[in-house]
PDB file of N, CA and C in Angstrom:
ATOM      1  N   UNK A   1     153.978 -42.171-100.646  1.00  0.00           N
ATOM      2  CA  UNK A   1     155.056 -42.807 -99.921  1.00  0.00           C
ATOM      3  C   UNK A   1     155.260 -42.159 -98.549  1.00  0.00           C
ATOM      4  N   UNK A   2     154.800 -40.730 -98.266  1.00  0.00           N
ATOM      5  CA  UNK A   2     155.337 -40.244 -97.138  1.00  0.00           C
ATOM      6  C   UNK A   2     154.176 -40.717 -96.360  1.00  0.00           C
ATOM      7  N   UNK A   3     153.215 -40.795 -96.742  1.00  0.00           N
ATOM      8  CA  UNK A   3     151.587 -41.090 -95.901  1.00  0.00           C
ATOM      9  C   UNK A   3     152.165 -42.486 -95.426  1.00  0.00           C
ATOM     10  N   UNK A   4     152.714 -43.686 -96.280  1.00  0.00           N
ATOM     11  CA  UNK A   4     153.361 -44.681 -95.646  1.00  0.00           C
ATOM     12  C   UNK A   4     154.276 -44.754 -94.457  1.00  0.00           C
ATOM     13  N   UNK A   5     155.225 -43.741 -94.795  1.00  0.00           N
ATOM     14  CA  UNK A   5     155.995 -43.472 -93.497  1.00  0.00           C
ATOM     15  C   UNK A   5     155.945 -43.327 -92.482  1.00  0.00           C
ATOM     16  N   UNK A   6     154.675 -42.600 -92.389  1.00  0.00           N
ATOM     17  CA  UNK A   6     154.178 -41.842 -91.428  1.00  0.00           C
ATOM     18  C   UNK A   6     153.291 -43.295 -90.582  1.00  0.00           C
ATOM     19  N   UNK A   7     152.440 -43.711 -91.484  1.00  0.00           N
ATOM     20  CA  UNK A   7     151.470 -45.089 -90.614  1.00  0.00           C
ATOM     21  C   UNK A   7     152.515 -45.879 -89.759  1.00  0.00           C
ATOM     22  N   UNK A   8     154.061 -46.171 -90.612  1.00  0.00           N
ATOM     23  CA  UNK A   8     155.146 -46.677 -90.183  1.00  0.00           C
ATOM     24  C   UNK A   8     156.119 -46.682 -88.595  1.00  0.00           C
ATOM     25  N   UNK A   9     155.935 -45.366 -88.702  1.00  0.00           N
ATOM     26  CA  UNK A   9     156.429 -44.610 -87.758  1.00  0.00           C
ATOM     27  C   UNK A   9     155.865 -44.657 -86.570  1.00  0.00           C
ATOM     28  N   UNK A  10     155.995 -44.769 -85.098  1.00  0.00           N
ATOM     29  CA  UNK A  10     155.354 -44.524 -84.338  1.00  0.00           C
ATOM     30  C   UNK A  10     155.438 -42.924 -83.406  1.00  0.00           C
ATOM     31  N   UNK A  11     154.145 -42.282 -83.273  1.00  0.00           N
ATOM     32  CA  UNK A  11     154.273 -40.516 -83.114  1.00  0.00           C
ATOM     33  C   UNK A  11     154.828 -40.404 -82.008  1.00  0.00           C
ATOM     34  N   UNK A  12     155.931 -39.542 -81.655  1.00  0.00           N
ATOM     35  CA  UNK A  12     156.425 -39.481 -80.420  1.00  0.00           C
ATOM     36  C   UNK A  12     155.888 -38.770 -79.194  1.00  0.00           C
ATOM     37  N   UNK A  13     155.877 -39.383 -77.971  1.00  0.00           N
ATOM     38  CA  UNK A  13     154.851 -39.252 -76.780  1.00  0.00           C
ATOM     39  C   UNK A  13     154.841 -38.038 -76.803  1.00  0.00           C
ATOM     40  N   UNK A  14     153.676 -37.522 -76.012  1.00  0.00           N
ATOM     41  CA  UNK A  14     153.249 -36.287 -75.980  1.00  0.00           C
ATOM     42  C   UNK A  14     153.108 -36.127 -73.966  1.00  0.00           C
ATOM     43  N   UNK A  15     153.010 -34.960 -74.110  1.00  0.00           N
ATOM     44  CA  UNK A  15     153.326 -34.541 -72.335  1.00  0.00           C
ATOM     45  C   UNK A  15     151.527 -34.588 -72.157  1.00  0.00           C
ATOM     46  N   UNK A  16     151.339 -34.814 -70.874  1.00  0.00           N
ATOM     47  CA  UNK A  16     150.434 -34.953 -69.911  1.00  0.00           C
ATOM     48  C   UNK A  16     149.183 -33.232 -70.552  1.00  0.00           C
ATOM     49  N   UNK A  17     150.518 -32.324 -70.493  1.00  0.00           N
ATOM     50  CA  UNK A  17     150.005 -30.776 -70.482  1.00  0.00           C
ATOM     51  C   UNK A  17     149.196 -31.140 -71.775  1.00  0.00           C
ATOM     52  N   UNK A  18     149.978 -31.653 -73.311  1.00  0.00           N
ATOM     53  CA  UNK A  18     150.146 -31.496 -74.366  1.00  0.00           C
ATOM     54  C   UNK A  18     148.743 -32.155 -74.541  1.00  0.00           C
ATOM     55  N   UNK A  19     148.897 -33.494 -73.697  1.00  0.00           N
ATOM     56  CA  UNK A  19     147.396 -34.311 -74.169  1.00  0.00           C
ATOM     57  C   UNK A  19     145.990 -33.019 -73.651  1.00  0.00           C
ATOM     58  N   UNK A  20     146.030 -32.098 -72.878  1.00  0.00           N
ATOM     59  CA  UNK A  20     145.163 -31.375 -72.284  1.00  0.00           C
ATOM     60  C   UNK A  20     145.051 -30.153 -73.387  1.00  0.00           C
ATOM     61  N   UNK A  21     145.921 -29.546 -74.032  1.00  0.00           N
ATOM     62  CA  UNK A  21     146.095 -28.947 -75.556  1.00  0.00           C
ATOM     63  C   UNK A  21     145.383 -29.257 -76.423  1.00  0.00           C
ATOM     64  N   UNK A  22     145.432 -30.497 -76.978  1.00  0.00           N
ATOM     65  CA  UNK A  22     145.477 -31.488 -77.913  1.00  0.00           C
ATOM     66  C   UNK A  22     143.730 -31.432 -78.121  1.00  0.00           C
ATOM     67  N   UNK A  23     143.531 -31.993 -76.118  1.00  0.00           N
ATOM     68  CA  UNK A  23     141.490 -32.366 -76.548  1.00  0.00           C
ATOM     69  C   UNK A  23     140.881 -30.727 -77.284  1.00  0.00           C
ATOM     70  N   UNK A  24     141.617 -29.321 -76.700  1.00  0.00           N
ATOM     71  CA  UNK A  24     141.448 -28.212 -76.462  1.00  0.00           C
ATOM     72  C   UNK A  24     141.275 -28.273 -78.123  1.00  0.00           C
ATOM     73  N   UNK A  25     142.152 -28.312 -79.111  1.00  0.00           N
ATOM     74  CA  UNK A  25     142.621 -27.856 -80.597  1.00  0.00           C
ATOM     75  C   UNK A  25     141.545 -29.162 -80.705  1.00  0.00           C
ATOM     76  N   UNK A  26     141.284 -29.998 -80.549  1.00  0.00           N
ATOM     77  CA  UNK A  26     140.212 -30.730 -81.112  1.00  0.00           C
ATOM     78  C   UNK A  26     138.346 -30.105 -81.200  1.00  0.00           C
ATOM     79  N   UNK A  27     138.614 -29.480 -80.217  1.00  0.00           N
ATOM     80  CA  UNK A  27     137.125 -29.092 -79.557  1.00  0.00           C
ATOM     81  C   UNK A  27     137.229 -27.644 -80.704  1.00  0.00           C
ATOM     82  N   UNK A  28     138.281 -26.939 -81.319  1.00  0.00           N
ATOM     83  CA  UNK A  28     137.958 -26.367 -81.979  1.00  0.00           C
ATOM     84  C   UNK A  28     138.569 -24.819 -81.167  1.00  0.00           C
ATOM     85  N   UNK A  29     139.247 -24.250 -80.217  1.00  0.00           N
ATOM     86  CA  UNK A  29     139.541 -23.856 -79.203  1.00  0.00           C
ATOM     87  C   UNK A  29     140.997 -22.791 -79.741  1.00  0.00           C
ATOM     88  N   UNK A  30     141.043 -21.923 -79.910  1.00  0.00           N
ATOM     89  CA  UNK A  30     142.268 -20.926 -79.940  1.00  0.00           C
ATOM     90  C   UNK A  30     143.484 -20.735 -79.156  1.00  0.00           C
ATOM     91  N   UNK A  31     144.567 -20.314 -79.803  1.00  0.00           N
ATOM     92  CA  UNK A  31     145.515 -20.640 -78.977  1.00  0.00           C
ATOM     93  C   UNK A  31     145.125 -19.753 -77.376  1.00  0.00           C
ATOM     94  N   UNK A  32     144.430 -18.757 -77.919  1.00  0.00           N
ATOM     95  CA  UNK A  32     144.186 -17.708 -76.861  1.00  0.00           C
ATOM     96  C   UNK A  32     143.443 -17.836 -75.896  1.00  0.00           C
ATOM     97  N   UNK A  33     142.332 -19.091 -76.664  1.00  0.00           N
ATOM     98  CA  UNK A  33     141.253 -19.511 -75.212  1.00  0.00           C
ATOM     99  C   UNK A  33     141.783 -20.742 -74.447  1.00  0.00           C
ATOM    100  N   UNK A  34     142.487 -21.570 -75.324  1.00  0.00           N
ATOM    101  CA  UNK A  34     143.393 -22.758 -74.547  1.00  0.00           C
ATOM    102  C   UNK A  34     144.179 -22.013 -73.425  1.00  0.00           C
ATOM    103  N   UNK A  35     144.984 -20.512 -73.649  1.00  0.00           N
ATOM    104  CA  UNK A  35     145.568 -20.199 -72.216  1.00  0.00           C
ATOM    105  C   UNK A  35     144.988 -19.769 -71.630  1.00  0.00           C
ATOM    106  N   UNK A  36     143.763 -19.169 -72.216  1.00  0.00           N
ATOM    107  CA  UNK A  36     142.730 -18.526 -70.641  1.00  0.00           C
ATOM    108  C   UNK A  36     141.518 -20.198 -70.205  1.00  0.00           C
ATOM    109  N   UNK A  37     141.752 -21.191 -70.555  1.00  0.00           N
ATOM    110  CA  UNK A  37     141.461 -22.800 -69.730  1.00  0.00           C
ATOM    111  C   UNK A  37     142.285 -23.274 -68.949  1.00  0.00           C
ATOM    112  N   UNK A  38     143.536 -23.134 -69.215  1.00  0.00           N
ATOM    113  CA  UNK A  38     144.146 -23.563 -68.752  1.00  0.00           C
ATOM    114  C   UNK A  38     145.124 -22.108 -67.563  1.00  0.00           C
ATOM    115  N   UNK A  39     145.067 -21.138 -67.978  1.00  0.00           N
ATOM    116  CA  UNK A  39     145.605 -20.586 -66.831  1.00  0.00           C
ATOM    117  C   UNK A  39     147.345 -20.430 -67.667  1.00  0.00           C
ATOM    118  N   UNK A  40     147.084 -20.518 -68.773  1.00  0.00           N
ATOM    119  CA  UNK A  40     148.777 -20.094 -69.401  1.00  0.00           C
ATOM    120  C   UNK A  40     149.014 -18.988 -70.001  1.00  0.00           C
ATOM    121  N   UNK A  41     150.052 -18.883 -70.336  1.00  0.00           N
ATOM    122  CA  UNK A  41     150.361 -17.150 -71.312  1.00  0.00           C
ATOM    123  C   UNK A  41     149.780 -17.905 -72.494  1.00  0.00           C
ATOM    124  N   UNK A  42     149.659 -17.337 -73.152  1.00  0.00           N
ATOM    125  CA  UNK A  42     148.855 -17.244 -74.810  1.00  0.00           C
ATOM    126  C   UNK A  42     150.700 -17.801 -75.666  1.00  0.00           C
ATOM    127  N   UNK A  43     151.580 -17.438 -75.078  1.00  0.00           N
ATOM    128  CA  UNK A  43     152.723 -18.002 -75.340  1.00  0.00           C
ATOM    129  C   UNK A  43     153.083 -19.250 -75.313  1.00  0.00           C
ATOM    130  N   UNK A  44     152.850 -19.935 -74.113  1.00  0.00           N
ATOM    131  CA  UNK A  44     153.261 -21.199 -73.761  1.00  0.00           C
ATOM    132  C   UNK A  44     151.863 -22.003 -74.485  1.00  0.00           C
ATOM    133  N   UNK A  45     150.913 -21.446 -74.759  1.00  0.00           N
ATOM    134  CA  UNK A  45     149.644 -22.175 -75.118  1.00  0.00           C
ATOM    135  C   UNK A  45     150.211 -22.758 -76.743  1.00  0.00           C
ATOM    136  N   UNK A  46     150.713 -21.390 -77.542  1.00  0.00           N
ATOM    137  CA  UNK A  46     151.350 -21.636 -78.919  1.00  0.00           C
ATOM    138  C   UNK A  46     152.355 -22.210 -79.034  1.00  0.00           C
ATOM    139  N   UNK A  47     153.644 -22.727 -77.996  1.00  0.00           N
ATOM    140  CA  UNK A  47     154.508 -23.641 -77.903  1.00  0.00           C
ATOM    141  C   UNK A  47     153.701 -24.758 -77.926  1.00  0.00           C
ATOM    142  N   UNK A  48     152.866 -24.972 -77.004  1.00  0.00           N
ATOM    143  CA  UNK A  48     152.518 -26.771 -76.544  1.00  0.00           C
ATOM    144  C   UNK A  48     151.744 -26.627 -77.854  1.00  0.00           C
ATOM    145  N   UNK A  49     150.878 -25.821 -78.788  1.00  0.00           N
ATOM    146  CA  UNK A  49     150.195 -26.582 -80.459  1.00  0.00           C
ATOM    147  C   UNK A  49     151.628 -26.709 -81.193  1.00  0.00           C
ATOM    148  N   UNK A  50     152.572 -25.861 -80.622  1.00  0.00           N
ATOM    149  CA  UNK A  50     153.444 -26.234 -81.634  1.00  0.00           C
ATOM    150  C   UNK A  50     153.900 -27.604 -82.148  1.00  0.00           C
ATOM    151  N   UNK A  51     154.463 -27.880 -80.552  1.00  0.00           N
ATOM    152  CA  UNK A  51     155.019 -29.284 -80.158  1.00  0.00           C
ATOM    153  C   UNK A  51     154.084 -30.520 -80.389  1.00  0.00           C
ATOM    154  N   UNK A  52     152.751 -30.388 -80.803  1.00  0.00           N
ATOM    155  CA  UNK A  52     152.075 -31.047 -81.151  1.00  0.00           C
ATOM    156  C   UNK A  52     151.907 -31.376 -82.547  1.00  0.00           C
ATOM    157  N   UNK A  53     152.095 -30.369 -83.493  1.00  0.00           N
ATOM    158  CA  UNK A  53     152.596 -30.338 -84.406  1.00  0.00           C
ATOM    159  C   UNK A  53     153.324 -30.785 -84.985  1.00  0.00           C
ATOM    160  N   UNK A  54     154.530 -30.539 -84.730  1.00  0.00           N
ATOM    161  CA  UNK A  54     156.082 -30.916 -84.466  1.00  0.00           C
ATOM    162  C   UNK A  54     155.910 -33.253 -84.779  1.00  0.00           C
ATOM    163  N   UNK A  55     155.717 -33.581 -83.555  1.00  0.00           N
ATOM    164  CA  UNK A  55     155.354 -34.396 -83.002  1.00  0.00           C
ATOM    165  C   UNK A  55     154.358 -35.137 -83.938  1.00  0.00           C
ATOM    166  N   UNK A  56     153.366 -34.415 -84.380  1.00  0.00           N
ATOM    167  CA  UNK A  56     152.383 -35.302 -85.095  1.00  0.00           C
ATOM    168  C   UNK A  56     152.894 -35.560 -86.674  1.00  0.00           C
ATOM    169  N   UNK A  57     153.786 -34.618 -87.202  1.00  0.00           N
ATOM    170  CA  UNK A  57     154.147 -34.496 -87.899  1.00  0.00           C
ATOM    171  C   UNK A  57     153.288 -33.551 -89.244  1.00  0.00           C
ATOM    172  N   UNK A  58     152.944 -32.511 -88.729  1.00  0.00           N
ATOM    173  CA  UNK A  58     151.618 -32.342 -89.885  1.00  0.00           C
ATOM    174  C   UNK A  58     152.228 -30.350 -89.709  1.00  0.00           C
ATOM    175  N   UNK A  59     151.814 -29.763 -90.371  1.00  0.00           N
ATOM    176  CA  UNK A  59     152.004 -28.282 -90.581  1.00  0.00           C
ATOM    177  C   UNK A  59     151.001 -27.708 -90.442  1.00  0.00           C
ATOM    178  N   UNK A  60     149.639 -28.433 -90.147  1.00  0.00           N
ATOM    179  CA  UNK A  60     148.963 -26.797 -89.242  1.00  0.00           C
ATOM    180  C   UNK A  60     147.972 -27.987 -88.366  1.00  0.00           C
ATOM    181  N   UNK A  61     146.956 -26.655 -87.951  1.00  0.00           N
ATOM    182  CA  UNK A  61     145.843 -27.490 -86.901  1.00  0.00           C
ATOM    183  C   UNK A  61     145.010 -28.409 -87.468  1.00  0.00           C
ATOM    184  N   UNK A  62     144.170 -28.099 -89.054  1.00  0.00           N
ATOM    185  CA  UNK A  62     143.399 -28.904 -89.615  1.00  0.00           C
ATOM    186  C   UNK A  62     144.008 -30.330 -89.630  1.00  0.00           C
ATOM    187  N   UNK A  63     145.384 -30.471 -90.052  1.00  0.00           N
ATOM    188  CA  UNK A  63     145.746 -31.611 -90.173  1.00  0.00           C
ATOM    189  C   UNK A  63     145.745 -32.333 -89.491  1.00  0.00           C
ATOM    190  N   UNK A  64     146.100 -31.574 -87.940  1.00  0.00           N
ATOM    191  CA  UNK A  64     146.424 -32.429 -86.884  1.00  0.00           C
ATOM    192  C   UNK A  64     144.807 -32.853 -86.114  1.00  0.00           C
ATOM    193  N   UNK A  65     144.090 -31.896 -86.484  1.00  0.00           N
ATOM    194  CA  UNK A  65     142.574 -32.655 -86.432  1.00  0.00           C
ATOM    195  C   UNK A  65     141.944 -33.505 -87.308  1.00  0.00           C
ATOM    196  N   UNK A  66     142.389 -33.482 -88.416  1.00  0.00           N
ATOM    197  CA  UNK A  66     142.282 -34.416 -89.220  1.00  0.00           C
ATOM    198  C   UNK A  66     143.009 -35.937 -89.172  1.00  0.00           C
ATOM    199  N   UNK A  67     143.757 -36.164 -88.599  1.00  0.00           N
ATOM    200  CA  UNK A  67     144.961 -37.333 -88.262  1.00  0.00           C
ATOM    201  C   UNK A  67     143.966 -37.685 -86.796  1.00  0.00           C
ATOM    202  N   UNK A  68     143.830 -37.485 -86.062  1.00  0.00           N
ATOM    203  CA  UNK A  68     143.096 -37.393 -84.611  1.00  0.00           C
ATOM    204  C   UNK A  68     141.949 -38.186 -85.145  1.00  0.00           C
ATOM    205  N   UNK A  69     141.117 -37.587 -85.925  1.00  0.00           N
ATOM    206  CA  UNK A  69     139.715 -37.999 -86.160  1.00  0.00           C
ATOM    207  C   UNK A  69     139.287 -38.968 -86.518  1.00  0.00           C
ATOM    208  N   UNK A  70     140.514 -39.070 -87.934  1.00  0.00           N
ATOM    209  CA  UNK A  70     140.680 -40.612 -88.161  1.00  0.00           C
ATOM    210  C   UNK A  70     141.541 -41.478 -87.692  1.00  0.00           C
ATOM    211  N   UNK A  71     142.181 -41.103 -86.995  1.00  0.00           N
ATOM    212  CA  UNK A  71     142.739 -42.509 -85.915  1.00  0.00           C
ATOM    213  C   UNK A  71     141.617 -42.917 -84.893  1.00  0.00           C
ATOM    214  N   UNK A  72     140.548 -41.860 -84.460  1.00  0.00           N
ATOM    215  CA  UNK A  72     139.883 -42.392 -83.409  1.00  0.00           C
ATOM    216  C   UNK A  72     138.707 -43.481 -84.253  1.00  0.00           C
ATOM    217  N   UNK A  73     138.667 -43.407 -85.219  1.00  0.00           N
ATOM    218  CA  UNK A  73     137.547 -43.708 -86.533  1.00  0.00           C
ATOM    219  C   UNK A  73     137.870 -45.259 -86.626  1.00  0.00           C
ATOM    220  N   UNK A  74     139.587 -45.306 -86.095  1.00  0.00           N
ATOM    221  CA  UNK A  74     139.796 -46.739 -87.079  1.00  0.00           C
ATOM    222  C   UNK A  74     140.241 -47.693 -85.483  1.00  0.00           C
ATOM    223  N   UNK A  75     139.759 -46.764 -84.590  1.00  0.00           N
ATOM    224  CA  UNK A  75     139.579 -47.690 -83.122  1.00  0.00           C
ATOM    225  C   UNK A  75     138.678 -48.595 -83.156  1.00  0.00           C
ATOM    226  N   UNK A  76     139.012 -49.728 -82.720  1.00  0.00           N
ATOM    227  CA  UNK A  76     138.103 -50.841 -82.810  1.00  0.00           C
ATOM    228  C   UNK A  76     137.179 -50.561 -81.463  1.00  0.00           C
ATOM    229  N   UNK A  77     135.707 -49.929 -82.188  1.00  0.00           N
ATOM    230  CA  UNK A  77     134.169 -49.959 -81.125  1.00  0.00           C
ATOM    231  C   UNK A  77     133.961 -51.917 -80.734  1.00  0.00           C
ATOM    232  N   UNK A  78     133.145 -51.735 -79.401  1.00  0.00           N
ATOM    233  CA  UNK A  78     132.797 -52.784 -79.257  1.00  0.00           C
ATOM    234  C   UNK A  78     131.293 -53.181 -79.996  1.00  0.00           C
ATOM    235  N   UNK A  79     130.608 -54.387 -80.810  1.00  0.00           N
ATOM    236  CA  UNK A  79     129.409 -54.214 -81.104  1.00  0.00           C
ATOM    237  C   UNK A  79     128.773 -53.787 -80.588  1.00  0.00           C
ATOM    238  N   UNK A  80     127.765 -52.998 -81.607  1.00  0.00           N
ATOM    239  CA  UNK A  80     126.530 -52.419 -80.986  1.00  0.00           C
ATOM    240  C   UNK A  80     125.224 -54.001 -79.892  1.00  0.00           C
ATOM    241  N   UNK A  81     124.128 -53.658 -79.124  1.00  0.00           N
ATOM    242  CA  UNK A  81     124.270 -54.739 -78.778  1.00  0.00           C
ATOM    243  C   UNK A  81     123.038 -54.982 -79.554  1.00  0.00           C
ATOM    244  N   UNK A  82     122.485 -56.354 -79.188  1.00  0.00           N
ATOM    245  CA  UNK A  82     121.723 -56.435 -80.146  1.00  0.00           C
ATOM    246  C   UNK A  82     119.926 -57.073 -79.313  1.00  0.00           C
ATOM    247  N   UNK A  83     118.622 -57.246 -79.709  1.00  0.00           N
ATOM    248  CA  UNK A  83     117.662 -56.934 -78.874  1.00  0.00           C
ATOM    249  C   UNK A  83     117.847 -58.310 -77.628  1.00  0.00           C
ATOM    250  N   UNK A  84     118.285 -59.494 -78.314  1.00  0.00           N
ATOM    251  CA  UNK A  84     118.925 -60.507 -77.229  1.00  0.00           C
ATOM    252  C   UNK A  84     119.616 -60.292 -76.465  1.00  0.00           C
ATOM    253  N   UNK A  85     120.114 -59.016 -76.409  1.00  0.00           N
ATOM    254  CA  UNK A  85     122.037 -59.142 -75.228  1.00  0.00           C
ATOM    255  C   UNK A  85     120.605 -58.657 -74.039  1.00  0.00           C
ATOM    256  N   UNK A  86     119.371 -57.526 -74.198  1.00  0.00           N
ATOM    257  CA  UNK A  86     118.902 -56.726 -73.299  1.00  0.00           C
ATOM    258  C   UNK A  86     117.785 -58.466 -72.570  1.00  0.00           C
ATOM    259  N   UNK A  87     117.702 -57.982 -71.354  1.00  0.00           N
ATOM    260  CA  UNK A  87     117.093 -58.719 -70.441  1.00  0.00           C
ATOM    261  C   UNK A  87     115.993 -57.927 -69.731  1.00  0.00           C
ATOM    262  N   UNK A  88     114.678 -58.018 -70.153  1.00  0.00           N
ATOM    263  CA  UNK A  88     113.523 -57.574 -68.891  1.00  0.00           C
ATOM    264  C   UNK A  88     112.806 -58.166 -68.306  1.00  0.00           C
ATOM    265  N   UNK A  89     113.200 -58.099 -66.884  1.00  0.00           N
ATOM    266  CA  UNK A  89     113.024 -59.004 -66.030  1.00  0.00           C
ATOM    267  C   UNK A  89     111.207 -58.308 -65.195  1.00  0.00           C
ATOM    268  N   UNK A  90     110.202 -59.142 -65.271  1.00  0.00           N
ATOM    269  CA  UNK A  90     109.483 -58.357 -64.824  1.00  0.00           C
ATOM    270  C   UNK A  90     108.818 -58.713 -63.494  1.00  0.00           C
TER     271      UNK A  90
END
């Protein structure tokens, strides 16, 4: 029921900084190397995963890479193309 809630719900926006965090904790990235990329205290680096957190609604990083992965999973790709779409013109 809470997994329902959650699809329900829409996640609340995330800051510009946060989306730059976010690719960082995806790529696999420490709070410690996200502030030496970005040029932050190792402090403010562990606020903005916080707030991402927070926000995504999930209690640690796996999750919130896990929620990420499969939302990008259930993005509608355009077809692959197929040997008719290609044209060689000679």
């Amino acid at each position: 029921m809470i997994e329902e809630q959650r699809k329900r719900r829409p996640l609340k926006k995330t800051t510009p900084r946060e989306q730059e965090v976010l690719q960082l904790v995806l790529q696999g990235h420490t709070n410690k190397a996200i502030a030496q990329r970005l040029g932050i205290s190792d402090y403010t680096a562990r606020d903005h995963v916080s707030a991402l957190l927070r926000k995504n609604e999930v209690s640690n990083r796996a999750q919130l890479i896990a929620l990420h992965v499969s939302a990008a999973r259930k993005k509608k790709l355009a077809p692959p193309l197929h040997l008719t779409d290609c044209s060689v013109e000679r």
